[in-house]
Each structure stands twice: as structure tokens, then as C-alpha cells.
PDB file of N, CA and C in Angstrom:
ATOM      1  N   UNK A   1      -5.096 -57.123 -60.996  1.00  0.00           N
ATOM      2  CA  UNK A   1      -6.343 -56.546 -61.435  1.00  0.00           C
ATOM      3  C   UNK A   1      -7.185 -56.185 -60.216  1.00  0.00           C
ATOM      4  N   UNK A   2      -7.136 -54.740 -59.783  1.00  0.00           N
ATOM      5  CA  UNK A   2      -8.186 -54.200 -58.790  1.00  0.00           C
ATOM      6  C   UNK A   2      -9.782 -54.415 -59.040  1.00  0.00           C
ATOM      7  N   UNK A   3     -10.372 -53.949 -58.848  1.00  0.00           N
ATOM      8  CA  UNK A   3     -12.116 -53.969 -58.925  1.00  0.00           C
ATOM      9  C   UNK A   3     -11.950 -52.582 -59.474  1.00  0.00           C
ATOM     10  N   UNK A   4     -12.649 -52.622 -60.874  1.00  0.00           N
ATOM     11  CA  UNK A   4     -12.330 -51.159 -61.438  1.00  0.00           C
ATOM     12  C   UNK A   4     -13.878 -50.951 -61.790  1.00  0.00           C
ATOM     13  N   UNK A   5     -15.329 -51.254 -60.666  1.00  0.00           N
ATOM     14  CA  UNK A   5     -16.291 -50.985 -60.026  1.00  0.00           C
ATOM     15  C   UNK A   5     -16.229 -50.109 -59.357  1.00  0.00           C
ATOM     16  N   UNK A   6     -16.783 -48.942 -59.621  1.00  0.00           N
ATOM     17  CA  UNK A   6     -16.983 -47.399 -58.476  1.00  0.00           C
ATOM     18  C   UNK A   6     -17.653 -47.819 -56.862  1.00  0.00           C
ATOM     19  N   UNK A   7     -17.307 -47.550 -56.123  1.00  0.00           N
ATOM     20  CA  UNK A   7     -17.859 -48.070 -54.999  1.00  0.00           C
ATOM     21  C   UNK A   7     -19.322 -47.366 -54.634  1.00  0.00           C
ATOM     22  N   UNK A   8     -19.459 -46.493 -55.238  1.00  0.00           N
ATOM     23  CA  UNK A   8     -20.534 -45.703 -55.173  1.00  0.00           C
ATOM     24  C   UNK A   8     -21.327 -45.228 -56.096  1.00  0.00           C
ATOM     25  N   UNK A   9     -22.645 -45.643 -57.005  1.00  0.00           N
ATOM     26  CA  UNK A   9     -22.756 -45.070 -58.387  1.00  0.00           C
ATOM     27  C   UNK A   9     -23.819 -43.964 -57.830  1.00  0.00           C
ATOM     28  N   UNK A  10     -22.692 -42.580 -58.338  1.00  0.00           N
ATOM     29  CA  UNK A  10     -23.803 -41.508 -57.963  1.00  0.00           C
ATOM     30  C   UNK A  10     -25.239 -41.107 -59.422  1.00  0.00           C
ATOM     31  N   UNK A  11     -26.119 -40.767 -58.729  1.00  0.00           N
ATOM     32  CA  UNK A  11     -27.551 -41.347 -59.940  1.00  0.00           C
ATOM     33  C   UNK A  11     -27.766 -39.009 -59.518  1.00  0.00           C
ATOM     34  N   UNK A  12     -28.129 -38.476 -60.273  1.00  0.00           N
ATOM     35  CA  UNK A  12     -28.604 -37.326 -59.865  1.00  0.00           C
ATOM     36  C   UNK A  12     -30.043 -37.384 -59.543  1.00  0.00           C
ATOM     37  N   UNK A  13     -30.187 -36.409 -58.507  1.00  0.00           N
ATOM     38  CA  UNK A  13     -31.408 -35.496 -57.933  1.00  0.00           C
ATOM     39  C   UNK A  13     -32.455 -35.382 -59.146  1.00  0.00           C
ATOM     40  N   UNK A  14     -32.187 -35.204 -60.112  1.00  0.00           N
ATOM     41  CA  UNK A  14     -33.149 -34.495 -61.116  1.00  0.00           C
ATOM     42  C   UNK A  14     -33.404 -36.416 -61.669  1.00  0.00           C
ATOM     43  N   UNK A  15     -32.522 -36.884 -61.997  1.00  0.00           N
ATOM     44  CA  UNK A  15     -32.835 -38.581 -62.391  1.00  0.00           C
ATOM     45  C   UNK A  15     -33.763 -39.180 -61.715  1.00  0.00           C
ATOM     46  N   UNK A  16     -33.481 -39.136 -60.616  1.00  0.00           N
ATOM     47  CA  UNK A  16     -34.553 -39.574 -59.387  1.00  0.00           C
ATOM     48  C   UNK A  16     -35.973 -39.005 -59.366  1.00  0.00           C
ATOM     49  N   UNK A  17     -35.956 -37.581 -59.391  1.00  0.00           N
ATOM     50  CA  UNK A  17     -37.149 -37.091 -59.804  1.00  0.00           C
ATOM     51  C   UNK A  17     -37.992 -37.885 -60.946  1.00  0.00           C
ATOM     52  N   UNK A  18     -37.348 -37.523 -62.183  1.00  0.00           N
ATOM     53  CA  UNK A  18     -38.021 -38.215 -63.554  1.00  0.00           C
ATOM     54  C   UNK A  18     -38.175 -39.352 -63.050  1.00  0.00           C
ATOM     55  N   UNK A  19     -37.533 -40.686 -62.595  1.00  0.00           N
ATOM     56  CA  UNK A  19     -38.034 -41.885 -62.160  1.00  0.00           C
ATOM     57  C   UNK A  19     -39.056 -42.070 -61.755  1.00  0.00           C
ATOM     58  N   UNK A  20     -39.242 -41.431 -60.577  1.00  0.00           N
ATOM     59  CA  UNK A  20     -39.973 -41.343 -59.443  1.00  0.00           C
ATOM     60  C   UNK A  20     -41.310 -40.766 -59.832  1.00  0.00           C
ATOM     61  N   UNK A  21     -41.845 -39.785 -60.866  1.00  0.00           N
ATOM     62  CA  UNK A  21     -42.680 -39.278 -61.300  1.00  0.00           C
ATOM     63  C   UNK A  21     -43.084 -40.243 -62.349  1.00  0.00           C
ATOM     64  N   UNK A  22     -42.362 -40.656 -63.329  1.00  0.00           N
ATOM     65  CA  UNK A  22     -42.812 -41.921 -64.524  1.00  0.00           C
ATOM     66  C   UNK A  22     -43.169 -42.999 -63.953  1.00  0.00           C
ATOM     67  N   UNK A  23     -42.756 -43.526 -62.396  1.00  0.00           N
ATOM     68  CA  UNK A  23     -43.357 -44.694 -62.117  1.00  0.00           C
ATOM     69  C   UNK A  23     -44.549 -44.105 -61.614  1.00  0.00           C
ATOM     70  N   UNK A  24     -44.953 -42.887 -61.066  1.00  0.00           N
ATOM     71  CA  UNK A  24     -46.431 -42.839 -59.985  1.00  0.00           C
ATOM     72  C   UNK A  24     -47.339 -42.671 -61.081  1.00  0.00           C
ATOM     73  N   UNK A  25     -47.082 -41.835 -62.157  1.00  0.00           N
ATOM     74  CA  UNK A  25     -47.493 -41.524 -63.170  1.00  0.00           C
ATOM     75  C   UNK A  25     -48.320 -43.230 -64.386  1.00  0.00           C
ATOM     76  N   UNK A  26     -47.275 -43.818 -64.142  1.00  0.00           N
ATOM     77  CA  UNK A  26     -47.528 -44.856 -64.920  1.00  0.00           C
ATOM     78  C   UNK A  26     -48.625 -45.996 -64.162  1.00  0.00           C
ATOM     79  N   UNK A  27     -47.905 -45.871 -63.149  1.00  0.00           N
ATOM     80  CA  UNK A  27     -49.038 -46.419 -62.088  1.00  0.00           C
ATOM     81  C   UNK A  27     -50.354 -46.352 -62.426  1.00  0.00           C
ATOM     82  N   UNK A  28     -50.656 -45.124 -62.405  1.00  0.00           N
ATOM     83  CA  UNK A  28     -52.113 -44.816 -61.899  1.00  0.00           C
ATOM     84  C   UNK A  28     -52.474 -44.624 -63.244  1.00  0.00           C
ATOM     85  N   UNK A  29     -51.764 -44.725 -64.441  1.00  0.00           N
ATOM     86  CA  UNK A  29     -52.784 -44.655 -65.877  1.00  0.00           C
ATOM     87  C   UNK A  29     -52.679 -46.410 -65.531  1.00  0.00           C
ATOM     88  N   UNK A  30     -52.192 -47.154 -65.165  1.00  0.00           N
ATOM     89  CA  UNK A  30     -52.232 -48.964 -65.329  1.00  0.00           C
ATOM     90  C   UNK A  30     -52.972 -48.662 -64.619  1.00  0.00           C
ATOM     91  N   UNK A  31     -53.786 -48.104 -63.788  1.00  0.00           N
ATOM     92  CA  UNK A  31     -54.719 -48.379 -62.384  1.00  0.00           C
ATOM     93  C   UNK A  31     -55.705 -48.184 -63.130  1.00  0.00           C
ATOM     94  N   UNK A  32     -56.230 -47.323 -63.832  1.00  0.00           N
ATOM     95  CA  UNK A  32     -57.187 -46.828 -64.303  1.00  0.00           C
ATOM     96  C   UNK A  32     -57.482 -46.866 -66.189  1.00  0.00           C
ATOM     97  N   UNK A  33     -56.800 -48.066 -66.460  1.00  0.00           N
ATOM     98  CA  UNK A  33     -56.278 -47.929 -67.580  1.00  0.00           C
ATOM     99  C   UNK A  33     -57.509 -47.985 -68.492  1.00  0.00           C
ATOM    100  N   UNK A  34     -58.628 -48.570 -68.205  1.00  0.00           N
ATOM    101  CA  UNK A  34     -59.864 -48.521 -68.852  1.00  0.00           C
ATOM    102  C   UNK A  34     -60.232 -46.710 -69.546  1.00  0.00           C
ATOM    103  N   UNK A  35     -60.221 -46.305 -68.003  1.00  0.00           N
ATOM    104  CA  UNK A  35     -61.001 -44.839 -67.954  1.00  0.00           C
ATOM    105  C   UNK A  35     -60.133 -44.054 -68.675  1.00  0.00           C
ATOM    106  N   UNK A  36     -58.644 -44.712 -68.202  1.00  0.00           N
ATOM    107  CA  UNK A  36     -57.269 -43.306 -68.795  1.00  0.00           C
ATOM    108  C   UNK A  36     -57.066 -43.725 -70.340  1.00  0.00           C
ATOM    109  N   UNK A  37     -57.727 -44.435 -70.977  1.00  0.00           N
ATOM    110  CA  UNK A  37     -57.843 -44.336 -72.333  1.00  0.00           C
ATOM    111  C   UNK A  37     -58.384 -42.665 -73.110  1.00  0.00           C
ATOM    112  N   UNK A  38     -59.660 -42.338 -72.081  1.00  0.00           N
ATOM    113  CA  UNK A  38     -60.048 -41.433 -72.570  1.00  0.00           C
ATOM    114  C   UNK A  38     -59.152 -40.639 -71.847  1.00  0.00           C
ATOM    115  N   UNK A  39     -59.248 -39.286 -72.878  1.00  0.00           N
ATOM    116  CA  UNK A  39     -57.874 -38.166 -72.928  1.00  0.00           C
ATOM    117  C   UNK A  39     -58.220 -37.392 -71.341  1.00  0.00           C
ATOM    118  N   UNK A  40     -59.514 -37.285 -71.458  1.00  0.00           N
ATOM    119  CA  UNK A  40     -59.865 -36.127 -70.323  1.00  0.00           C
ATOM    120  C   UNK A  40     -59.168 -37.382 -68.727  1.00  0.00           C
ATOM    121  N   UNK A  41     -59.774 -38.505 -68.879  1.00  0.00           N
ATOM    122  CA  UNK A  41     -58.969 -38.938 -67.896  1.00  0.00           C
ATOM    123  C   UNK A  41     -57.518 -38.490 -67.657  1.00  0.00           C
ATOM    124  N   UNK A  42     -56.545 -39.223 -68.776  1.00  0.00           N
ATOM    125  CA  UNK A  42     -55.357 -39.108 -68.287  1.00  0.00           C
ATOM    126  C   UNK A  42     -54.571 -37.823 -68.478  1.00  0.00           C
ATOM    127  N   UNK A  43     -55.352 -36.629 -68.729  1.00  0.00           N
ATOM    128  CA  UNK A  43     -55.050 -35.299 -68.566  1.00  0.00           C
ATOM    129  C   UNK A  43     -55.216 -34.588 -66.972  1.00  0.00           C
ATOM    130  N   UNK A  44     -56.493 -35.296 -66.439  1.00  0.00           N
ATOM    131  CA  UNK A  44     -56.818 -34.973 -64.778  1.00  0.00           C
ATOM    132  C   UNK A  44     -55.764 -35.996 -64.360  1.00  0.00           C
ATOM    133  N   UNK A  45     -55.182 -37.194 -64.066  1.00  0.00           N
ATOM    134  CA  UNK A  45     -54.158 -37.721 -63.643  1.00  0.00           C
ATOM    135  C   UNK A  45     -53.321 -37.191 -63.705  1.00  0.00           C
ATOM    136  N   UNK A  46     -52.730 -36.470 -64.963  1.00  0.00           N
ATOM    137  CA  UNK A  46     -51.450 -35.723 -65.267  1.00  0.00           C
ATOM    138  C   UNK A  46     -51.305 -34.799 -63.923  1.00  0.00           C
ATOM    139  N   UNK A  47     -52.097 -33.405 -64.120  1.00  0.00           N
ATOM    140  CA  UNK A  47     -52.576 -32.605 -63.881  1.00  0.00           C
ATOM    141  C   UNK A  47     -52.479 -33.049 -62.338  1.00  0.00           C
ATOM    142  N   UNK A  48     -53.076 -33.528 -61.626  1.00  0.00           N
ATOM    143  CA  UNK A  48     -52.898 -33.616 -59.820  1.00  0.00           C
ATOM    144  C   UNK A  48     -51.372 -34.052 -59.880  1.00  0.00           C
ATOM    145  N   UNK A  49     -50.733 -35.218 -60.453  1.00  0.00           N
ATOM    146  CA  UNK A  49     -49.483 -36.054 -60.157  1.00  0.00           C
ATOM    147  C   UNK A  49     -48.973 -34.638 -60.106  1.00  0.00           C
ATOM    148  N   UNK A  50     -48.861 -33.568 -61.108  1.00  0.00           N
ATOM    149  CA  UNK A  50     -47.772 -32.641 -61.224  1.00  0.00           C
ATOM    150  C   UNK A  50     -48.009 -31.409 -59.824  1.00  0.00           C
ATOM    151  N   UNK A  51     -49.496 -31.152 -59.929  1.00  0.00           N
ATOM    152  CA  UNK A  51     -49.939 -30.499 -58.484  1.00  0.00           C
ATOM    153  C   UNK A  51     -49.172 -30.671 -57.418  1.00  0.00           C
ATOM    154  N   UNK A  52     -50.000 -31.985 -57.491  1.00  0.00           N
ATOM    155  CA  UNK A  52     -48.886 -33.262 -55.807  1.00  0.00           C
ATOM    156  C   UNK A  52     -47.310 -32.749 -56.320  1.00  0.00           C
ATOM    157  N   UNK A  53     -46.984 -32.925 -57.476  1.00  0.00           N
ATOM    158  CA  UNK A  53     -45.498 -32.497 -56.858  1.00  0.00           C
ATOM    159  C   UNK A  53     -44.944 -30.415 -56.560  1.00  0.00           C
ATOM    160  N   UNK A  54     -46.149 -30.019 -57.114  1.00  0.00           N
ATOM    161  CA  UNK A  54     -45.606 -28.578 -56.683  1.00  0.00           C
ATOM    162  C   UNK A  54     -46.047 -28.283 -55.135  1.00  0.00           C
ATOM    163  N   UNK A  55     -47.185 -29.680 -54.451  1.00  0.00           N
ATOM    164  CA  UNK A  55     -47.262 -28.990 -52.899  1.00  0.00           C
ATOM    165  C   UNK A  55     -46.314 -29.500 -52.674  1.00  0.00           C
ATOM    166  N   UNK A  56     -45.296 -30.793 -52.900  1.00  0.00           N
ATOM    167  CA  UNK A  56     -44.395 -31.174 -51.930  1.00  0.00           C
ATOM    168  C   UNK A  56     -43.025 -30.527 -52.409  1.00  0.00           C
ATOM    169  N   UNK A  57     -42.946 -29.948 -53.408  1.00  0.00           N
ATOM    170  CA  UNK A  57     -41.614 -28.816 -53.302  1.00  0.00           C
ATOM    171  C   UNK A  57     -41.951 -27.286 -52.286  1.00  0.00           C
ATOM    172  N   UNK A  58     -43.078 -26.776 -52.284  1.00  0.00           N
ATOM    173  CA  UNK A  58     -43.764 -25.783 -51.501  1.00  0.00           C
ATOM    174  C   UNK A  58     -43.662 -26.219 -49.994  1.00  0.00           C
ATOM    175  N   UNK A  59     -44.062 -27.343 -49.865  1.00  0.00           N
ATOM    176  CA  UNK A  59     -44.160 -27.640 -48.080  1.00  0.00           C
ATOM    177  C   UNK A  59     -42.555 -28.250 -47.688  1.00  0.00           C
ATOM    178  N   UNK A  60     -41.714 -28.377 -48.822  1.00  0.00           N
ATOM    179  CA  UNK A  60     -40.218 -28.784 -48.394  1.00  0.00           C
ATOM    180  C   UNK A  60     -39.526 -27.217 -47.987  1.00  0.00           C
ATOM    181  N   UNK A  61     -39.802 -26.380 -48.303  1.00  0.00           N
ATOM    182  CA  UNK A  61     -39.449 -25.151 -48.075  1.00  0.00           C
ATOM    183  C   UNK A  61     -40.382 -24.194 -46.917  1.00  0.00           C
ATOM    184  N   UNK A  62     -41.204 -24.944 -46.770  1.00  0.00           N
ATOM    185  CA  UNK A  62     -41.453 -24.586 -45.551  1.00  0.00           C
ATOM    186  C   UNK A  62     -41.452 -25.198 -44.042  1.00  0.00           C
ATOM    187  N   UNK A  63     -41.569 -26.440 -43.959  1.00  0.00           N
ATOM    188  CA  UNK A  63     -42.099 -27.503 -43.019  1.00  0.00           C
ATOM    189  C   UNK A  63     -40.154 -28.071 -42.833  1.00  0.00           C
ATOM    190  N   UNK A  64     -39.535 -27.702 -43.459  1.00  0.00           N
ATOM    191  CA  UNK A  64     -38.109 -27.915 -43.511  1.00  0.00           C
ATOM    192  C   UNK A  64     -37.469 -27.175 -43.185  1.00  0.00           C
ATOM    193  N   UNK A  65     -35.846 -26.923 -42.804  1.00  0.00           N
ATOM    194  CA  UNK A  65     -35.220 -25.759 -42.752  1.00  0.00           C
ATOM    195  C   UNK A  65     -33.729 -26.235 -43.506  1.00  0.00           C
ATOM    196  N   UNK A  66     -33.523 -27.398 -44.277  1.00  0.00           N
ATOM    197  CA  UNK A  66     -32.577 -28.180 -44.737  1.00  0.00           C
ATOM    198  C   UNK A  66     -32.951 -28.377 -46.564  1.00  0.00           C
ATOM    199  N   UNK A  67     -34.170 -28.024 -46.965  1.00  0.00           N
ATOM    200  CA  UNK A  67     -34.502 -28.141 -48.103  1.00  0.00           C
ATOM    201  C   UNK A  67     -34.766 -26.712 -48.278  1.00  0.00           C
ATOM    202  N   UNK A  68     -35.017 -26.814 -49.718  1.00  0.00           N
ATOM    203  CA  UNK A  68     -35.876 -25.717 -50.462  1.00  0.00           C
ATOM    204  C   UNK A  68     -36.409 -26.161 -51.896  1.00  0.00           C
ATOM    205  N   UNK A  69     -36.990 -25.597 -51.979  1.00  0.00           N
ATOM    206  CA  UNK A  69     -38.279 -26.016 -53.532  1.00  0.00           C
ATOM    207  C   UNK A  69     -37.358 -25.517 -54.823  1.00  0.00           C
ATOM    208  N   UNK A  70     -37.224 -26.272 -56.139  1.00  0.00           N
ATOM    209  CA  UNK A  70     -36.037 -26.395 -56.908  1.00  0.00           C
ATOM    210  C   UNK A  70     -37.111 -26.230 -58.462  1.00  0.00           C
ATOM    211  N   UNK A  71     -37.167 -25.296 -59.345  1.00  0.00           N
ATOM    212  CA  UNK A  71     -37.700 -25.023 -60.025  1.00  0.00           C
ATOM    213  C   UNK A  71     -37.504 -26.401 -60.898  1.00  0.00           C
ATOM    214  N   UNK A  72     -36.192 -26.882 -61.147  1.00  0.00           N
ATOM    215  CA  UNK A  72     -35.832 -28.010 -61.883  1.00  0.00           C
ATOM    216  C   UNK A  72     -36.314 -29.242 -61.249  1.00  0.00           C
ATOM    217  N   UNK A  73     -36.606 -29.229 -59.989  1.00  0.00           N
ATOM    218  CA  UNK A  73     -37.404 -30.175 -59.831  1.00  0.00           C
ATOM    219  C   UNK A  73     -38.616 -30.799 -60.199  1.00  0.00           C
ATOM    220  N   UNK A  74     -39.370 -29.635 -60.448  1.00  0.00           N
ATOM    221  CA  UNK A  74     -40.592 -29.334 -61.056  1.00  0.00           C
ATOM    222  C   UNK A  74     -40.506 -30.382 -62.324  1.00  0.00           C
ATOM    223  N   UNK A  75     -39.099 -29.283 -63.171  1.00  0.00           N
ATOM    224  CA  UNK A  75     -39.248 -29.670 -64.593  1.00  0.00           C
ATOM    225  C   UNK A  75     -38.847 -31.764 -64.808  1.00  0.00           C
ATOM    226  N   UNK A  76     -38.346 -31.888 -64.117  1.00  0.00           N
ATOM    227  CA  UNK A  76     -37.792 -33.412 -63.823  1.00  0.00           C
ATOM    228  C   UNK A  76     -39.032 -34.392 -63.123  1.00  0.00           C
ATOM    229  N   UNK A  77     -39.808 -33.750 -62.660  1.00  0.00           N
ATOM    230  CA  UNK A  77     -41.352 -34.157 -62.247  1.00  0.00           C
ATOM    231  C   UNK A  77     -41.932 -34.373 -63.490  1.00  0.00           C
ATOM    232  N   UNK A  78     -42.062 -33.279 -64.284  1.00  0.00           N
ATOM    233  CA  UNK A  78     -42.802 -33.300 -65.653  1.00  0.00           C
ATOM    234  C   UNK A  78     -42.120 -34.171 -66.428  1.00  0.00           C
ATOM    235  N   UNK A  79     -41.054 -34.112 -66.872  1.00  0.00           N
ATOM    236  CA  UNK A  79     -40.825 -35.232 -67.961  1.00  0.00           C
ATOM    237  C   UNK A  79     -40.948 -36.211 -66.966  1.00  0.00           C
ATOM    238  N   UNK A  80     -40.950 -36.798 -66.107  1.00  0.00           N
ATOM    239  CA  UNK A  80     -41.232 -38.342 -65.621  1.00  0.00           C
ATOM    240  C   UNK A  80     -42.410 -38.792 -66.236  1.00  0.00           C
ATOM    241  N   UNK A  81     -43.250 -37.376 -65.863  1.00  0.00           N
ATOM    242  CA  UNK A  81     -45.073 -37.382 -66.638  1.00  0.00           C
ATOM    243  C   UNK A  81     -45.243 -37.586 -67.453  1.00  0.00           C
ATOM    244  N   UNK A  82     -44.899 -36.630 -68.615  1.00  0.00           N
ATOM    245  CA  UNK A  82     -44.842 -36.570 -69.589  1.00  0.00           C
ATOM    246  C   UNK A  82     -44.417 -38.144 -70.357  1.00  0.00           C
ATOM    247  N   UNK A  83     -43.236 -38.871 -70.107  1.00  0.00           N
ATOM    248  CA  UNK A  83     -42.653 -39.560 -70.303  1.00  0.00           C
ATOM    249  C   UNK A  83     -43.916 -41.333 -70.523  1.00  0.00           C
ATOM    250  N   UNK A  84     -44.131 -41.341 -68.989  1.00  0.00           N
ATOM    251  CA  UNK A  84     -45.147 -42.081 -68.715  1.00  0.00           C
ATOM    252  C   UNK A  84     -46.256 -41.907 -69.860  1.00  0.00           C
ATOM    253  N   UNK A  85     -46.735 -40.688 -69.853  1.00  0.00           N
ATOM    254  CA  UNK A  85     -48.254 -40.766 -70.548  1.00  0.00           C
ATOM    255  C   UNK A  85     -47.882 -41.276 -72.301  1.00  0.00           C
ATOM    256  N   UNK A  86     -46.766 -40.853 -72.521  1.00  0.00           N
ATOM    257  CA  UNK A  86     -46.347 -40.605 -73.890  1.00  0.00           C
ATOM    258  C   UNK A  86     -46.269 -42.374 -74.178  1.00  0.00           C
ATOM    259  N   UNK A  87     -45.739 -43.131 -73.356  1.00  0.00           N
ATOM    260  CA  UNK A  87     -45.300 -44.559 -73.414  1.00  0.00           C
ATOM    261  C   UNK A  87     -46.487 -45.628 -72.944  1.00  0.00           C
ATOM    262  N   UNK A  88     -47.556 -45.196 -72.261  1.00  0.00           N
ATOM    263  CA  UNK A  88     -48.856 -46.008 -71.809  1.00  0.00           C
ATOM    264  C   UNK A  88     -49.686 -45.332 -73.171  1.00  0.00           C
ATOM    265  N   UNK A  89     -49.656 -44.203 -73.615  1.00  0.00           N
ATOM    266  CA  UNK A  89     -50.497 -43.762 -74.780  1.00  0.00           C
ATOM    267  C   UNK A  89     -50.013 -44.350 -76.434  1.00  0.00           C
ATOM    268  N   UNK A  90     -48.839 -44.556 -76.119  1.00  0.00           N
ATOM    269  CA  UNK A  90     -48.171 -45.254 -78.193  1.00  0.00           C
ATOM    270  C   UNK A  90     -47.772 -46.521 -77.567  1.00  0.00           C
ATOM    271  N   UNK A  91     -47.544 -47.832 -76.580  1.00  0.00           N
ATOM    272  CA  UNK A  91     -47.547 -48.436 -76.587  1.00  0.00           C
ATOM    273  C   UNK A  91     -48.463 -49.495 -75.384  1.00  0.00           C
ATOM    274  N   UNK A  92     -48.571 -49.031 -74.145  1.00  0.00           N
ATOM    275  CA  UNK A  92     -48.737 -50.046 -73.473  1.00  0.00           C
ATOM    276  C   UNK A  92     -50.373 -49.858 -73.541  1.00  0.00           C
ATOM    277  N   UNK A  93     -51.219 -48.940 -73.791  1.00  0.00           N
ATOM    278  CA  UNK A  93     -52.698 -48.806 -74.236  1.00  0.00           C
ATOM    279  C   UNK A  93     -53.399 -49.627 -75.022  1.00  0.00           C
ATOM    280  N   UNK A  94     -52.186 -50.085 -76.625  1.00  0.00           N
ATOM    281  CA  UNK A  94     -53.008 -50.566 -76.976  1.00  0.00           C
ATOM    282  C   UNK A  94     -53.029 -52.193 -76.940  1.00  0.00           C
ATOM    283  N   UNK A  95     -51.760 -52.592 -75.916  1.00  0.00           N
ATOM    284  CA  UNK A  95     -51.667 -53.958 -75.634  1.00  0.00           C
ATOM    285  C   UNK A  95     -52.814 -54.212 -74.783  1.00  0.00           C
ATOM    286  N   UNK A  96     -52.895 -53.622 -73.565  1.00  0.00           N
ATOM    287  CA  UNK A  96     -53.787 -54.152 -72.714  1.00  0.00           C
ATOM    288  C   UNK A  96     -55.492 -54.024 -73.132  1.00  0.00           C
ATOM    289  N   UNK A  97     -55.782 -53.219 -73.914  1.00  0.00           N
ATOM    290  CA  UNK A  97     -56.869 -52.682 -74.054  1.00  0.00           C
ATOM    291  C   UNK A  97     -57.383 -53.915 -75.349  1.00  0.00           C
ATOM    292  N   UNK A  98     -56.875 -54.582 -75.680  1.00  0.00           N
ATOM    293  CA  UNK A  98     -57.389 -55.403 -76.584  1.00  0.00           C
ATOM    294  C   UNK A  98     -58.012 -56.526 -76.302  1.00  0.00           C
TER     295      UNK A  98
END
């Protein structure tokens, strides 16, 4: 019986994105979780997190010569967002807030 464990588990580019966006995302509605109750809050949170990620696909294509800015990146940014707000708004909101 070999080790029939991959020596390497490859995770995709776009996975990493969504991760990576649902945790900063989630973050900062738990940071602010009082204020990000109200909508207009966690709509301006949304709203920069996704910004912040269209300057750093914009300045990877420029400030780089090994990258370039990935439309699907974008979209893998957003559902991280999306994802986050959807899961601090139907569940973790109304635990803490009580």
C-alpha cells in the first residue's frame, strides 16, 4: 500500500481569490458589526473591498511585467463579497447583535 495522498493539492487562482475576498470582506463587517448592520454601511464596505480589488488587478498590469489584470478575477473577488455579506447578513448578524 503506497500513500495514495497527492503530493501536491492544487487549489485554483479564482478559489483563492473568493477566499481571500470572503475573509477581508467578513472581517471588516465583524469589525464594524454594530454600524454594518445598517445596509448603507455594509454596502460602502462592499463597494471599496471590490474597488481595492479592481486597483490591485490595474496596478498588477502595470507596476508588473509577469502579471496582468484577469476579468475573472474581478468576478471571484465578488462572490468572496458577495458570499461574506450574504452569510454575516442571514446568519452571523443576528447572533452577535443580540
Amino acid at each position: 500500500m503506497g500513500n495514495s495522498m497527492p503530493s501536491k493539492i492544487s487549489i485554483s487562482d479564482k478559489t483563492i481569490h473568493t477566499i481571500a475576498y470572503f475573509l477581508l470582506t467578513l472581517s471588516w463587517l465583524l469589525t464594524y458589526k454594530n454600524k454594518a448592520s445598517k445596509l448603507k454601511i455594509s454596502i460602502l464596505i462592499i463597494v471599496l473591498i471590490f474597488f481595492y480589488g479592481i486597483i490591485i488587478e490595474v496596478l498588477q498590469g502595470i507596476v508588473t511585467n509577469y502579471r496582468q489584470p484577469e476579468i475573472n478575477d474581478l468576478i471571484a473577488n465578488l462572490v468572496g463579497i458577495l458570499l461574506a455579506f450574504t452569510i454575516f447578513k442571514m446568519v452571523l448578524q443576528k447572533k452577535l447583535l443580540k
